[in-house]
C-alpha atoms as a PDB file:
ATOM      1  CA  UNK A   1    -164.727   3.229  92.794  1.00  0.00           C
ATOM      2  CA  UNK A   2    -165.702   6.188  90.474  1.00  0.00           C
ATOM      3  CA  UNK A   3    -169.603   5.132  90.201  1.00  0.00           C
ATOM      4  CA  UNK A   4    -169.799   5.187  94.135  1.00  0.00           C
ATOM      5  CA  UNK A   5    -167.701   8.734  93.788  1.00  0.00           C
ATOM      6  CA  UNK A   6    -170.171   9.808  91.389  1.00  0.00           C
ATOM      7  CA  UNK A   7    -172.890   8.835  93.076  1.00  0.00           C
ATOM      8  CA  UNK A   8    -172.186  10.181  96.326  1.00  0.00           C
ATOM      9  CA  UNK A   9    -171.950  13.668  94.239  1.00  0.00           C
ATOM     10  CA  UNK A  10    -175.350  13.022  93.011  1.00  0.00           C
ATOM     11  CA  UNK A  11    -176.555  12.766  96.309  1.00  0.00           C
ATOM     12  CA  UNK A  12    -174.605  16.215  97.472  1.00  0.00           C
ATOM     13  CA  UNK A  13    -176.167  17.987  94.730  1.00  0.00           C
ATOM     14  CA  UNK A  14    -179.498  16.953  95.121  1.00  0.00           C
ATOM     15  CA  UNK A  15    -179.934  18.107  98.716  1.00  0.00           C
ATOM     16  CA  UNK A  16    -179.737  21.843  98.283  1.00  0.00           C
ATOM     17  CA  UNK A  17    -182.866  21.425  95.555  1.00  0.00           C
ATOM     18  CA  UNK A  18    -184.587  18.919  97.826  1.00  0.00           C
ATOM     19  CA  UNK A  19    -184.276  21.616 100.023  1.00  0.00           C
ATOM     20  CA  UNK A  20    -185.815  24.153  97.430  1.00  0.00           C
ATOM     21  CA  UNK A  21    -188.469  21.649  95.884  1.00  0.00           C
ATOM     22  CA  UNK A  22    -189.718  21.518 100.185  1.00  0.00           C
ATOM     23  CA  UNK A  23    -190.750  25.211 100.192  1.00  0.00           C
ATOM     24  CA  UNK A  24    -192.328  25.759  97.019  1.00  0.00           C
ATOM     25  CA  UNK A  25    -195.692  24.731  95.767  1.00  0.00           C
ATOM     26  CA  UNK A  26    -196.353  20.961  94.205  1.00  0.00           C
ATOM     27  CA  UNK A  27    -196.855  20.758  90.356  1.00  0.00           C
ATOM     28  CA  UNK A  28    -195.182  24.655  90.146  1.00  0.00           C
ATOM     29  CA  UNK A  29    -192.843  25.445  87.938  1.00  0.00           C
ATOM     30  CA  UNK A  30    -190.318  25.710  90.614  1.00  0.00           C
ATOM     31  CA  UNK A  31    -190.731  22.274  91.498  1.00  0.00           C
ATOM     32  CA  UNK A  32    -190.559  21.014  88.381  1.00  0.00           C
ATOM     33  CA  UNK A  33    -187.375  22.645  87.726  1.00  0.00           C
ATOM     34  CA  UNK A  34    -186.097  21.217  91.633  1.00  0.00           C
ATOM     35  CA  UNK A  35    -186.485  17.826  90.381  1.00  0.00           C
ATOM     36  CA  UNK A  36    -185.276  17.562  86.853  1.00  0.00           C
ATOM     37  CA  UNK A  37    -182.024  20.199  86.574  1.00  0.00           C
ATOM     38  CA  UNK A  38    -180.494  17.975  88.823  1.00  0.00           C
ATOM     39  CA  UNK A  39    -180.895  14.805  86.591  1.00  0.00           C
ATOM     40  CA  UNK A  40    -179.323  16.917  83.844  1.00  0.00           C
ATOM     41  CA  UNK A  41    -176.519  17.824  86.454  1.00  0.00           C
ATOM     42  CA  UNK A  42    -176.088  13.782  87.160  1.00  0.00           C
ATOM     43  CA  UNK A  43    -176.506  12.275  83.682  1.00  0.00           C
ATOM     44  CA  UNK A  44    -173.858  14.889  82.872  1.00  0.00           C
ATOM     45  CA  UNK A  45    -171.423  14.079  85.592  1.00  0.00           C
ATOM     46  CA  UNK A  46    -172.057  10.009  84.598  1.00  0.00           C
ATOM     47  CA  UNK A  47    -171.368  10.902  80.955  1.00  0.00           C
ATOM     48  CA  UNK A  48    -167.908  13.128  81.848  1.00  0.00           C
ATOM     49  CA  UNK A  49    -166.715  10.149  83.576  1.00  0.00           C
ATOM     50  CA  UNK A  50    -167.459   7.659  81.283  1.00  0.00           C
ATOM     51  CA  UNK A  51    -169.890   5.807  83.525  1.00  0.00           C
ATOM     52  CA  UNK A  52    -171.688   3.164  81.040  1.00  0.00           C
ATOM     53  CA  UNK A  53    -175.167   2.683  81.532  1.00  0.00           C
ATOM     54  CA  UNK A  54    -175.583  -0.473  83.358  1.00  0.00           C
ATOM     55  CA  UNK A  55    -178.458  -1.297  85.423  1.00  0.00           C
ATOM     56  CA  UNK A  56    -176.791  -1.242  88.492  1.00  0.00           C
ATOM     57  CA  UNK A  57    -175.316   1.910  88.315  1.00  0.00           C
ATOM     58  CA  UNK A  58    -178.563   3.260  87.112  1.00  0.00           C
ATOM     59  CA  UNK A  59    -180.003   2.197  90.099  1.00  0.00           C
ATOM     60  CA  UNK A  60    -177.859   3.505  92.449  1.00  0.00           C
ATOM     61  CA  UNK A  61    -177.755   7.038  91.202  1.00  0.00           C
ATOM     62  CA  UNK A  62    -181.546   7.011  90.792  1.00  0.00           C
ATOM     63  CA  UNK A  63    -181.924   6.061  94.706  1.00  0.00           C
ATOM     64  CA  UNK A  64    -178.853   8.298  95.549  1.00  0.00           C
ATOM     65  CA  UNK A  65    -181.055  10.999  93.680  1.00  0.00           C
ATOM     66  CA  UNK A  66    -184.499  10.201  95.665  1.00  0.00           C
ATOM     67  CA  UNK A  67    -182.184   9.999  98.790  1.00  0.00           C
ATOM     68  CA  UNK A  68    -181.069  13.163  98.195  1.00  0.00           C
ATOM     69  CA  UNK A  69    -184.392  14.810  97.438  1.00  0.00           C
ATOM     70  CA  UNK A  70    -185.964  13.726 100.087  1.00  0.00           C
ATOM     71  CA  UNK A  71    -182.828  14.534 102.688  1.00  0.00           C
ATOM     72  CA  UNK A  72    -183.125  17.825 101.554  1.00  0.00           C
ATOM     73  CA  UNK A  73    -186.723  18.118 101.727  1.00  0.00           C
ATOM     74  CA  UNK A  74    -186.911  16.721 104.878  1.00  0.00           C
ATOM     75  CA  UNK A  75    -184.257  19.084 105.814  1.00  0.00           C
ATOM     76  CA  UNK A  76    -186.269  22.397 104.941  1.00  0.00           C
ATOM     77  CA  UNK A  77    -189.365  20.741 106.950  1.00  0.00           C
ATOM     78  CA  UNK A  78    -187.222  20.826 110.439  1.00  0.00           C
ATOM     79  CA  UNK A  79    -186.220  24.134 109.813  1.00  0.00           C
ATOM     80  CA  UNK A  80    -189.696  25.441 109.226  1.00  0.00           C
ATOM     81  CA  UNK A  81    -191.458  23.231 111.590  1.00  0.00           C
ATOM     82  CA  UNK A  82    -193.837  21.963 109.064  1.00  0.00           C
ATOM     83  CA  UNK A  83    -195.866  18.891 108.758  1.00  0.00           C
ATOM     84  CA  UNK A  84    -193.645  16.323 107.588  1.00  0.00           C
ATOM     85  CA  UNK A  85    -194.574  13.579 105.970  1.00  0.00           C
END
């Protein structure tokens, strides 16, 4: 029950930079930082609650995390009315 708790947070806090990654330029520093704080946020939230490393649990919080990214981005792409792709 905790992994899918966990993982559901991964997904919530990788919206809001999904978001932010969709309005600033590719290869930037910006974007680089959109992409990999919050896999410091997640691999801190699977260490605090003692989440081993498994490969299914990897698994889902890596596609939780692309989910997320791309929610977000896709997100920021209605709101702007920009090509989406």
């Amino acid at each position: 029950m905790i992994p899918i708790l966990v993982s559901i947070l991964v997904y919530i806090i990788n919206v809001p930079f999904g978001y932010w990654r969709g309005g600033v330029k590719r290869f930037s520093l910006k974007w680089f930082l959109a992409i990999h704080v919050p896999v410091g946020i997640s691999i801190l939230l699977r260490y605090l609650c003692n989440i081993n490393s498994d490969w299914k649990y990897i698994v889902l919080f890596v596609a939780m995390f692309i989910i997320g990214q791309y929610t977000g981005k896709y997100i920021y792409r209605l709101k702007y009315k920009t090509r989406i792709v």
